[in-house]
C-alpha atoms as a PDB file:
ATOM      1  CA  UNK A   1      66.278 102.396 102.698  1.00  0.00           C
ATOM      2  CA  UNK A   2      68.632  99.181 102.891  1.00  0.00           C
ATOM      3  CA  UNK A   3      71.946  98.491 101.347  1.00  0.00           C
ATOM      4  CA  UNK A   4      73.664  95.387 101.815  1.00  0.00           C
ATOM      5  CA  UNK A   5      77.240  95.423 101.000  1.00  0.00           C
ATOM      6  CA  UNK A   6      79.438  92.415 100.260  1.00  0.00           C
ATOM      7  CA  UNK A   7      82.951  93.033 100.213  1.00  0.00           C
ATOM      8  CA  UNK A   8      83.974  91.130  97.020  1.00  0.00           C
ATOM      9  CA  UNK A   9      87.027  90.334  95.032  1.00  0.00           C
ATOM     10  CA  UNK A  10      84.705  89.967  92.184  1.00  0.00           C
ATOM     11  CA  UNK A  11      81.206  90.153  91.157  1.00  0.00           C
ATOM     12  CA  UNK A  12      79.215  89.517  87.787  1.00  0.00           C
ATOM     13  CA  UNK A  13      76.053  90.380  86.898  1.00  0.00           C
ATOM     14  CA  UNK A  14      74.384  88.164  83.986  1.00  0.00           C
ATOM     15  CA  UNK A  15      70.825  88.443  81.877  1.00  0.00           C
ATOM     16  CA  UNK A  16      69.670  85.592  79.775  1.00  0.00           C
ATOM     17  CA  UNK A  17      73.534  84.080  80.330  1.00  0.00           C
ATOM     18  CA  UNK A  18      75.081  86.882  78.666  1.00  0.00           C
ATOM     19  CA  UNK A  19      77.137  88.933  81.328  1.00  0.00           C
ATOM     20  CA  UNK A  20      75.760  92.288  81.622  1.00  0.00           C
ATOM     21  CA  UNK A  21      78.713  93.633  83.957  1.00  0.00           C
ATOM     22  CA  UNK A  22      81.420  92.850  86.403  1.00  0.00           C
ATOM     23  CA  UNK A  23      83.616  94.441  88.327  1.00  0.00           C
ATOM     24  CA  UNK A  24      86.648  93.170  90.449  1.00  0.00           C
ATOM     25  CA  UNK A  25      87.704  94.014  93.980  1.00  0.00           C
ATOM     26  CA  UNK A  26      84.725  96.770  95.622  1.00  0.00           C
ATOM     27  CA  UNK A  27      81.172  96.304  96.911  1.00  0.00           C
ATOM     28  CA  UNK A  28      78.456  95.000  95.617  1.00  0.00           C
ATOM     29  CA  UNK A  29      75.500  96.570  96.368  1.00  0.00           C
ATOM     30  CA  UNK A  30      71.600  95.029  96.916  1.00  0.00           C
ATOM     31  CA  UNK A  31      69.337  98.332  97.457  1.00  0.00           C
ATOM     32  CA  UNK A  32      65.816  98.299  98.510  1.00  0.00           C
ATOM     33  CA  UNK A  33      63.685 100.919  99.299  1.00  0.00           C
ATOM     34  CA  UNK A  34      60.489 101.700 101.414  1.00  0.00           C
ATOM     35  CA  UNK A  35      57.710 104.489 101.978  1.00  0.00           C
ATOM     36  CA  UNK A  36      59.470 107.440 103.199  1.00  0.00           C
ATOM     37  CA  UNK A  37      62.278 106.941 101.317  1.00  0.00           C
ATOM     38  CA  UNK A  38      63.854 110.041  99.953  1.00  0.00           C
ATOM     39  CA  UNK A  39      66.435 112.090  97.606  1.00  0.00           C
ATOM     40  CA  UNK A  40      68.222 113.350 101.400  1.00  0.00           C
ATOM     41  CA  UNK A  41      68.217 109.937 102.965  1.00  0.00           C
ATOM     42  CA  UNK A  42      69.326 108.393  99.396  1.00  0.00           C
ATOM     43  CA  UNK A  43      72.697 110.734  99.457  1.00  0.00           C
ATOM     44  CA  UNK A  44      73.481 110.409 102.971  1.00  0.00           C
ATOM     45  CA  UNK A  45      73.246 106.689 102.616  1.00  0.00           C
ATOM     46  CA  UNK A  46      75.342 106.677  99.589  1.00  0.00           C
ATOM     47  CA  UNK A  47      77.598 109.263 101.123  1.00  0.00           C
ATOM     48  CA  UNK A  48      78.244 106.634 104.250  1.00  0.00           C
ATOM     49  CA  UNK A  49      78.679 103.751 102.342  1.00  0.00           C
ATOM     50  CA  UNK A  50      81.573 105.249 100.205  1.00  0.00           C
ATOM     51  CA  UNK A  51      83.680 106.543 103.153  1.00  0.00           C
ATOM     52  CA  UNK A  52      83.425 103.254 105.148  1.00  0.00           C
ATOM     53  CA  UNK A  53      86.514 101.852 105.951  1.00  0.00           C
ATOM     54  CA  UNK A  54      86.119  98.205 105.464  1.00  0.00           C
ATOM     55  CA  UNK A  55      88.985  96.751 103.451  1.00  0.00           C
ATOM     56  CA  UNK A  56      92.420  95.642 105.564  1.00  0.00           C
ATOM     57  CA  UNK A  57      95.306  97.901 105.611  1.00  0.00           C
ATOM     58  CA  UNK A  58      98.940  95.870 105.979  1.00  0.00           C
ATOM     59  CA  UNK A  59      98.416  95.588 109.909  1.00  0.00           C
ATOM     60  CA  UNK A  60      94.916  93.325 109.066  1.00  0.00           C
ATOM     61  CA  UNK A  61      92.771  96.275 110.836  1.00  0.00           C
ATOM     62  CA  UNK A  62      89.826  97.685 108.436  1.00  0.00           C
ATOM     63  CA  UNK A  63      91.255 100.924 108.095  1.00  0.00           C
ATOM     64  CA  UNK A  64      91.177 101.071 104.473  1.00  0.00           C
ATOM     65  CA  UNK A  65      88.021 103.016 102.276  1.00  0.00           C
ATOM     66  CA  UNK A  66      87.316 101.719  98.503  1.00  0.00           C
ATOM     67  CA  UNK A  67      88.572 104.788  97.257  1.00  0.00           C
ATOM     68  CA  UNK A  68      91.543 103.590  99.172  1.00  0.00           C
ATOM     69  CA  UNK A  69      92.010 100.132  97.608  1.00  0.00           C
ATOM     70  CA  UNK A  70      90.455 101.477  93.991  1.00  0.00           C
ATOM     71  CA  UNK A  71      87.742  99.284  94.429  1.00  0.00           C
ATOM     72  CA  UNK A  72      84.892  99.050  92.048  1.00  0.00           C
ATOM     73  CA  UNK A  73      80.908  99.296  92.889  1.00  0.00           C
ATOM     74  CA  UNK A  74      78.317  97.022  91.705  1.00  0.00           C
ATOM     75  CA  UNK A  75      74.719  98.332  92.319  1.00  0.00           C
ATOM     76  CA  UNK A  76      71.651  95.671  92.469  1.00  0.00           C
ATOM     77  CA  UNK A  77      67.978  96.900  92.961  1.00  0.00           C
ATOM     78  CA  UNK A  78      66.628  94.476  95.574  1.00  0.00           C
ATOM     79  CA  UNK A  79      62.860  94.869  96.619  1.00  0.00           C
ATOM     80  CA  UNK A  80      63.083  91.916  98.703  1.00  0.00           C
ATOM     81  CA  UNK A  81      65.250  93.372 101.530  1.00  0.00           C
ATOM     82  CA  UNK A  82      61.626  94.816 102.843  1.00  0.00           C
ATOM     83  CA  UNK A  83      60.100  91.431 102.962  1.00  0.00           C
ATOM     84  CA  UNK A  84      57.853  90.736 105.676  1.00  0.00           C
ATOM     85  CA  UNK A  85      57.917  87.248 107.397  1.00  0.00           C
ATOM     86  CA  UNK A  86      56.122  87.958 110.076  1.00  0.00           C
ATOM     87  CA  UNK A  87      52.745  85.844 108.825  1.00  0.00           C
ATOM     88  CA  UNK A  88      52.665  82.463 107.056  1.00  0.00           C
ATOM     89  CA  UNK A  89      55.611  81.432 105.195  1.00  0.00           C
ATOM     90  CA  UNK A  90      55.154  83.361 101.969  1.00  0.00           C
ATOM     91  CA  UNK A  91      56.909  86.840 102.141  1.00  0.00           C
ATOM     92  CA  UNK A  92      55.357  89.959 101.824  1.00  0.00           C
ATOM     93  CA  UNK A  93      56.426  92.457 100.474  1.00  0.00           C
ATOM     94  CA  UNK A  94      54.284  95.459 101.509  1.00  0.00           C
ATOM     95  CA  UNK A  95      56.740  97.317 102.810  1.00  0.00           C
ATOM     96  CA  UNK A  96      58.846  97.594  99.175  1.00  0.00           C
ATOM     97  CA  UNK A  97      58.679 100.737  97.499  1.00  0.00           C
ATOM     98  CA  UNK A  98      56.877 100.560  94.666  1.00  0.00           C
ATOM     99  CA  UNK A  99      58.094 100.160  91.281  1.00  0.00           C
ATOM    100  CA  UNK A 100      58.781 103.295  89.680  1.00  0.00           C
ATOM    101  CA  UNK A 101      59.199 105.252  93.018  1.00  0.00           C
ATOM    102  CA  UNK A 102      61.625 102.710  93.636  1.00  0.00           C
ATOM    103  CA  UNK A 103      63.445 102.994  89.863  1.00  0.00           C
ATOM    104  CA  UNK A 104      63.852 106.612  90.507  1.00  0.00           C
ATOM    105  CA  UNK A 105      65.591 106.533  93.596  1.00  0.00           C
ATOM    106  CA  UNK A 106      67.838 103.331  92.753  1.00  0.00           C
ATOM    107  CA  UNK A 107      69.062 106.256  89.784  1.00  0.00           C
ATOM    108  CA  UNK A 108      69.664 109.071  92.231  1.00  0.00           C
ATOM    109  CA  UNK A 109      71.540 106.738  94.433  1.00  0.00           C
ATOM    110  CA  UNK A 110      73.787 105.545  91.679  1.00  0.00           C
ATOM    111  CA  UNK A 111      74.458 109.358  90.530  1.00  0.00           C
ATOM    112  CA  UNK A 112      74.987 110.550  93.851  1.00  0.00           C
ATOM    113  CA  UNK A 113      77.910 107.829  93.870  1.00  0.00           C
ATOM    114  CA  UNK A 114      79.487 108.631  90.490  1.00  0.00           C
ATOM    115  CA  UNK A 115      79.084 112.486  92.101  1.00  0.00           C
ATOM    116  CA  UNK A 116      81.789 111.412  95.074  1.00  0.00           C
ATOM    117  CA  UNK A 117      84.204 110.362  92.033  1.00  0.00           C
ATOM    118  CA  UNK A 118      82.912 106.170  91.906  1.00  0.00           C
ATOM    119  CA  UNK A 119      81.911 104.746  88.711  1.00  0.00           C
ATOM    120  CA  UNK A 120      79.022 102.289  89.326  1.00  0.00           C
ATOM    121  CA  UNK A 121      77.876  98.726  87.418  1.00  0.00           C
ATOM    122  CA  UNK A 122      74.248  98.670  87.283  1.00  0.00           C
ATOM    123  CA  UNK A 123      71.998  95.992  87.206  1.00  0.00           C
ATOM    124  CA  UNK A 124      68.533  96.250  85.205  1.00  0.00           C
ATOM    125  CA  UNK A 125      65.737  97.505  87.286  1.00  0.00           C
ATOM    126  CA  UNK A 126      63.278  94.953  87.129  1.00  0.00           C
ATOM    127  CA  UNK A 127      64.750  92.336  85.442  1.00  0.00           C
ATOM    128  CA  UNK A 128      65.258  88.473  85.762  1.00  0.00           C
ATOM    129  CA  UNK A 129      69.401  88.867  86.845  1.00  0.00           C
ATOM    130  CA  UNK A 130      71.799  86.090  87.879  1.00  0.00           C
ATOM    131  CA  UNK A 131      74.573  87.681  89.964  1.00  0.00           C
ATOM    132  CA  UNK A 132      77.835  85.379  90.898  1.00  0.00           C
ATOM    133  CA  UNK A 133      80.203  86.524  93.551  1.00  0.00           C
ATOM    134  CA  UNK A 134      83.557  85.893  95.439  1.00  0.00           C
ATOM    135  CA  UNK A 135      82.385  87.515  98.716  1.00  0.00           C
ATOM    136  CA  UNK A 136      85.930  88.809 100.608  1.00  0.00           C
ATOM    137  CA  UNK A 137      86.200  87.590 104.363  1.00  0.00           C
ATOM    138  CA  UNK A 138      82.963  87.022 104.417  1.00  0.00           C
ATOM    139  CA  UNK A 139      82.322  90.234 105.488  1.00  0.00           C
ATOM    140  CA  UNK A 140      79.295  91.158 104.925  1.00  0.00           C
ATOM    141  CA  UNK A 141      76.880  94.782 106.015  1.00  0.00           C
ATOM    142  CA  UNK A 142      73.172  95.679 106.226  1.00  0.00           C
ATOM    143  CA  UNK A 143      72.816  99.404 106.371  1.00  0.00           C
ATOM    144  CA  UNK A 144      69.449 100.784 107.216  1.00  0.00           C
ATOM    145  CA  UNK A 145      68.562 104.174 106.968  1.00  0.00           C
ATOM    146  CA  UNK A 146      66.238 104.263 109.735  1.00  0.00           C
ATOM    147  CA  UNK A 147      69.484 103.184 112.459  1.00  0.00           C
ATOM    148  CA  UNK A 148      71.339 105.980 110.776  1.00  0.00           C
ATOM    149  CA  UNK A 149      69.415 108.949 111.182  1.00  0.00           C
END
């Protein structure tokens, strides 16, 4: 599994140039999955990604969690974190979950963060979305499951 999180001070999410949903200072999420993938990796990686301590406290350290800072979460399935580049120069994307393996977990990963007291903005498995973003710092975090346990 891979999450990358953007630190944002806002993030919307639009379909057919209607916005879908927002959210203002939080994460947003892209989440991909892979074979292997499953419900215990899903809720540790959603458990570590809600107590990191990324946002500034007064001094300018990052000391501060979102629950901290009240931040929001906006969650974006994102099958082409797993792309392969290795061949060519069309990606690959063997290594992607597939489809409705993939839909399930991206749902227990989104409950398991409402569960630790977050409310999440989804974005529509599958579809055609247009996400715009004021990414914060940058800063910027790939988490993969497979460095984490």
């Amino acid at each position: 599994m891979k999450v990358l999180i953007q630190r944002v001070l806002n993030a919307n999410l639009k379909i057919d140039e209607k916005i879908i949903n927002e959210i203002s200072k939080g994460y947003l999420l892209l989440v991909s999955f892979t074979e292997g993938d499953n419900l215990e990796i899903v809720n540790k990686v959603a458990k570590k990604i809600c107590n990191l301590r990324i946002f500034e406290d007064e001094n300018g350290k990052t000391n501060l969690s979102l629950k901290d800072v009240s931040g929001e979460i906006m969650s974006i399935s994102q099958f082409t974190l797993y792309a392969d580049i290795k061949k060519g120069n069309r990606p690959s994307f063997i290594h992607s979950l597939k489809s409705n393996e993939a839909s399930i977990l991206y749902q227990k990963f989104n409950e398991h963060i409402k569960s630790l007291g977050f409310d999440v903005k989804e974005g529509i498995f599958g579809a055609d979305m247009k996400i715009n973003l004021t990414n914060d710092g940058p800063f910027t975090i790939m988490v993969d499951s497979k460095e984490l346990f």
